[in-house]
C-alpha atoms as a PDB file:
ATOM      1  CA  UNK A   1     -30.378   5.232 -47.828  1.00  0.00           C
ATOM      2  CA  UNK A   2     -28.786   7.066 -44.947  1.00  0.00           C
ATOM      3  CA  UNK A   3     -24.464   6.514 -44.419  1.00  0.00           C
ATOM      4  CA  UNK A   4     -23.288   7.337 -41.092  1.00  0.00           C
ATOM      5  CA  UNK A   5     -19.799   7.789 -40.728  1.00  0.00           C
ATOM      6  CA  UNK A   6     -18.091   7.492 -37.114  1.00  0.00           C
ATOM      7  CA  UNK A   7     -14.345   9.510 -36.404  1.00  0.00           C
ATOM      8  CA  UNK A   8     -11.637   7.157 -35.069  1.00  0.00           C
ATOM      9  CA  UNK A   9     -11.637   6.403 -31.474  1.00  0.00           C
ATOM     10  CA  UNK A  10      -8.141   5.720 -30.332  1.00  0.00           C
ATOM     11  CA  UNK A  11      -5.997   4.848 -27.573  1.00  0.00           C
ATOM     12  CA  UNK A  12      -6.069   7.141 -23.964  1.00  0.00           C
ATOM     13  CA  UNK A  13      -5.102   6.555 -20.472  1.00  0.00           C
ATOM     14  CA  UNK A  14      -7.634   6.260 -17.317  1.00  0.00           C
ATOM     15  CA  UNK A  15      -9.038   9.886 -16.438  1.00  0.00           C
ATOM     16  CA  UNK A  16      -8.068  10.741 -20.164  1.00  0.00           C
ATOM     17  CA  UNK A  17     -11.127  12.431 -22.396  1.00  0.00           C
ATOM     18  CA  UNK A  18     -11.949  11.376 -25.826  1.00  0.00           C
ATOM     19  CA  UNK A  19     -14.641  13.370 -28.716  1.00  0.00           C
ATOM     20  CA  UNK A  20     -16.443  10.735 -31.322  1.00  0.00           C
ATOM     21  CA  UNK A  21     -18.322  11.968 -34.077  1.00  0.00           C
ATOM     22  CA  UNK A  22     -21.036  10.766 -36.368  1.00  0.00           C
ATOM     23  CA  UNK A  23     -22.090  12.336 -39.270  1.00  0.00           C
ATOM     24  CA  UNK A  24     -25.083  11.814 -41.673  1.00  0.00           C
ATOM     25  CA  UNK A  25     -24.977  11.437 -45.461  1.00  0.00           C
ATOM     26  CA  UNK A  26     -27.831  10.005 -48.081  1.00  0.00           C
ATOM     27  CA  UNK A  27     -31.282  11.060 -48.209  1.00  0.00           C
ATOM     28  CA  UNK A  28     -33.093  13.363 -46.142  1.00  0.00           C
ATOM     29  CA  UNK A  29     -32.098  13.164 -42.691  1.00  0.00           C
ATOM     30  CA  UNK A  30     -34.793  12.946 -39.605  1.00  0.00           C
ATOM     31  CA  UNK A  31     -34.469  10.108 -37.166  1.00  0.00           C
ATOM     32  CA  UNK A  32     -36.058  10.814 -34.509  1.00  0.00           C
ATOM     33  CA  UNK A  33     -32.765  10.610 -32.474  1.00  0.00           C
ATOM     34  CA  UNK A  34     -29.544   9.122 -32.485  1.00  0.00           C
ATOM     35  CA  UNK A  35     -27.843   6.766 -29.894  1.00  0.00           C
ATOM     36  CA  UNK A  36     -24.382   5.316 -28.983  1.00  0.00           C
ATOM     37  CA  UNK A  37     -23.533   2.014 -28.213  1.00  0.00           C
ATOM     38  CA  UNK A  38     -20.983  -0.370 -27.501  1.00  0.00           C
ATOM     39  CA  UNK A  39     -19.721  -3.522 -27.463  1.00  0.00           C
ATOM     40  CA  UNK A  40     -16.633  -4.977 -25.804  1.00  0.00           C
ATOM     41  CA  UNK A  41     -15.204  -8.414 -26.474  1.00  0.00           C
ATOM     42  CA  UNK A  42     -17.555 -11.036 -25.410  1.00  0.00           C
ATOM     43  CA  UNK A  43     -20.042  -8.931 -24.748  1.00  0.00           C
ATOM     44  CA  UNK A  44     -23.712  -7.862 -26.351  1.00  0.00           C
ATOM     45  CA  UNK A  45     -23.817  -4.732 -27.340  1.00  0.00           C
ATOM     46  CA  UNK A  46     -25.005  -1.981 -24.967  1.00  0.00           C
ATOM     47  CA  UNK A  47     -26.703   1.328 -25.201  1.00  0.00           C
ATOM     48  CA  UNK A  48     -24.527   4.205 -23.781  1.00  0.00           C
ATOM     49  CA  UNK A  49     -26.599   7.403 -24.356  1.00  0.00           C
ATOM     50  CA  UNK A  50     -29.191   9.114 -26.443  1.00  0.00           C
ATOM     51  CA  UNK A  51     -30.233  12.580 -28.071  1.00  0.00           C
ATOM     52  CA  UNK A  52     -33.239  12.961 -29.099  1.00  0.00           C
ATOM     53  CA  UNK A  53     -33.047  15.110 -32.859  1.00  0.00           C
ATOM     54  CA  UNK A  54     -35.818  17.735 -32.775  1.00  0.00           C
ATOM     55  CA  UNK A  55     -35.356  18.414 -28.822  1.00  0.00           C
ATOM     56  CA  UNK A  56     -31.810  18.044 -28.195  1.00  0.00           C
ATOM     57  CA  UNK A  57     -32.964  16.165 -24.953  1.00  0.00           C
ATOM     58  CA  UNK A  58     -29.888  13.153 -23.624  1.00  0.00           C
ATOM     59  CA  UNK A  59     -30.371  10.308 -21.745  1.00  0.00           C
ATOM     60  CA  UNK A  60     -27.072   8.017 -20.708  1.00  0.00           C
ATOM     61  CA  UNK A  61     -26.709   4.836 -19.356  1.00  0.00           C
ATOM     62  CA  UNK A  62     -25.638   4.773 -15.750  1.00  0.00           C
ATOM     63  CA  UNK A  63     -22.460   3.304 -16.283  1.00  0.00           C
ATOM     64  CA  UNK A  64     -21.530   6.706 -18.222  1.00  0.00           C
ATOM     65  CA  UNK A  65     -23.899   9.227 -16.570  1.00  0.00           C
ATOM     66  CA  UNK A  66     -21.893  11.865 -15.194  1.00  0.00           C
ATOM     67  CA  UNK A  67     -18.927  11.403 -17.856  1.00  0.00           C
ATOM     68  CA  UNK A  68     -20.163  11.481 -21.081  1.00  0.00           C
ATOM     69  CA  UNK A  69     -22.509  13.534 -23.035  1.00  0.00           C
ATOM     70  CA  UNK A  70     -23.830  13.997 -26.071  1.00  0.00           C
ATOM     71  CA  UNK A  71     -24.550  16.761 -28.761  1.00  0.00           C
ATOM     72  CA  UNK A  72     -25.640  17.302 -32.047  1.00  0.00           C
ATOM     73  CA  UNK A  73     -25.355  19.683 -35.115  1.00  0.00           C
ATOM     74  CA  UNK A  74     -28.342  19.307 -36.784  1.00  0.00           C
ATOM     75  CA  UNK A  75     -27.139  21.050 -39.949  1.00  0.00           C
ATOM     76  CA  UNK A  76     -24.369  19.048 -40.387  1.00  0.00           C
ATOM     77  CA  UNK A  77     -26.053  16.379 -39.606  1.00  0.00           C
ATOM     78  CA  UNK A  78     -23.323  15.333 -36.474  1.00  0.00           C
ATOM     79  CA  UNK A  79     -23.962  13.691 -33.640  1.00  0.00           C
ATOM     80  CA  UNK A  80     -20.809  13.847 -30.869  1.00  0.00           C
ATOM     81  CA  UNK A  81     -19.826  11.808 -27.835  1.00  0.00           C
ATOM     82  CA  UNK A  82     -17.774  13.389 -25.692  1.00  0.00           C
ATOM     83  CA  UNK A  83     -16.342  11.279 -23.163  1.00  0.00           C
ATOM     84  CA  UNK A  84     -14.444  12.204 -20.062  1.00  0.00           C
ATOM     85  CA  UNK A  85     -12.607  10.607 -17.367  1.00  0.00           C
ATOM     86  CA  UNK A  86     -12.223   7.235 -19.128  1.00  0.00           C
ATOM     87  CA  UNK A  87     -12.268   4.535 -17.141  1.00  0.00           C
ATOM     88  CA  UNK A  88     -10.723   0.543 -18.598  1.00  0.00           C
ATOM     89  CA  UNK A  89     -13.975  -0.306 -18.389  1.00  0.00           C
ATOM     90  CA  UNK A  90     -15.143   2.080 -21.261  1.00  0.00           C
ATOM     91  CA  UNK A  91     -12.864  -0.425 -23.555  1.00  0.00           C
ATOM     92  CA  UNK A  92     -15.101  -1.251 -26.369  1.00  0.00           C
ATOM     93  CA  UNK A  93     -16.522  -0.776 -30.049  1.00  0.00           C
ATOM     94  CA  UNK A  94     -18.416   2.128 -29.831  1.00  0.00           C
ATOM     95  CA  UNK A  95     -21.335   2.188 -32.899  1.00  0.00           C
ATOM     96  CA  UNK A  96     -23.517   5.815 -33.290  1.00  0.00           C
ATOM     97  CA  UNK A  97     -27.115   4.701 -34.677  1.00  0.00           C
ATOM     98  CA  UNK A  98     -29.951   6.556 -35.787  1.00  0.00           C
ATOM     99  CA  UNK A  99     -33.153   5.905 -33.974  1.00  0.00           C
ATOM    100  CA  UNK A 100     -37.170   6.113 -35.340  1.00  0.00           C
ATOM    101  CA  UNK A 101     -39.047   3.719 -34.080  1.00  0.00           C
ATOM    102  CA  UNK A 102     -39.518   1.731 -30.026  1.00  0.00           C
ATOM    103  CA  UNK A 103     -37.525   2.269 -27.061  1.00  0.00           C
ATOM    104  CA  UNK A 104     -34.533   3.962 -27.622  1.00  0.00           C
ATOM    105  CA  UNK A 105     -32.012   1.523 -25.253  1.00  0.00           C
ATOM    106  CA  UNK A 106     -32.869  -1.535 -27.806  1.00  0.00           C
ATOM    107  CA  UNK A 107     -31.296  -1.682 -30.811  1.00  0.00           C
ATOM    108  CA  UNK A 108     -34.204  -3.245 -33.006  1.00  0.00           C
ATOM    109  CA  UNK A 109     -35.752   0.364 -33.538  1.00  0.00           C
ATOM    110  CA  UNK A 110     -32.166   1.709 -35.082  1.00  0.00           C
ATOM    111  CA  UNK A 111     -32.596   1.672 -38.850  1.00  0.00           C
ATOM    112  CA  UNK A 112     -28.622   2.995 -39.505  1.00  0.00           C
ATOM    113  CA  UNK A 113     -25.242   2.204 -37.868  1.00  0.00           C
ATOM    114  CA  UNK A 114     -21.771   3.676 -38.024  1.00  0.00           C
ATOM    115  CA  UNK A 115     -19.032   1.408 -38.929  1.00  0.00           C
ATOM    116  CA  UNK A 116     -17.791   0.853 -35.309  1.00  0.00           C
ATOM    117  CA  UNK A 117     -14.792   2.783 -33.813  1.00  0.00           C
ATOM    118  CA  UNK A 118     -12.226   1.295 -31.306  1.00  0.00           C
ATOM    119  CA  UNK A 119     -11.931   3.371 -28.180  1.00  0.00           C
ATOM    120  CA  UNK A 120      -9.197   1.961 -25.968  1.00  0.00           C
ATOM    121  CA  UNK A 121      -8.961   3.135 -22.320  1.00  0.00           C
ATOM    122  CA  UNK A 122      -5.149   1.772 -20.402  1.00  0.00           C
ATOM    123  CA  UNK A 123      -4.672   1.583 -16.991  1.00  0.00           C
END
């Protein structure tokens, strides 16, 4: 059984930057890469970005691309988020998963989730 453990997200202002972290505990480690996703109020929830584990390679949604990115620390077994200028619509609960098996923007192939952190962005 793998745990994954998100920081807290927390309250910032439009333009503002925020870090999230994930980090691995349980058995032996080796997704075959982690995502983020979130999901605001009344909303499904919706892939944000992705780094693949062995290559390090990220993909983001469009909605983020050009803000955010993400890295990892493979022997901590921590996956980061680092988002910059924030935007309202970035409001959500924001979920780190670990990936091994389909298409990487559904969640169905994402065997492990974090707890869910609230990330607040104010206008």
């Amino acid at each position: 059984q793998v745990q994954l453990v998100e920081s807290e997200g927390g309250l910032v202002q439009a333009g503002g930057s925020l870090r999230l972290s994930c980090a691995a505990s349980g058995r032996t480690f080796s997704p075959v890469g982690m995502g983020w996703f979130r999901q605001a109020p009344g909303k499904e929830r919706e892939f944000v970005g992705y780094i693949s584990w062995s290559t390090g390679t990220t993909t983001f949604a469009d909605s983020v691309k050009g803000r955010f990115t993400i890295s990892r620390d493979n022997a901590k077994n921590t996956v980061y988020l680092q988002m910059n200028s924030l935007k309202p619509e970035d409001t959500a609960v924001y979920y780190c998963a670990a990936h091994y098996s389909g298409t990487y923007t559904a969640t169905a192939g994402y065997y492990y989730w974090g707890q869910g952190t609230q990330v607040t962005v104010s206008s």
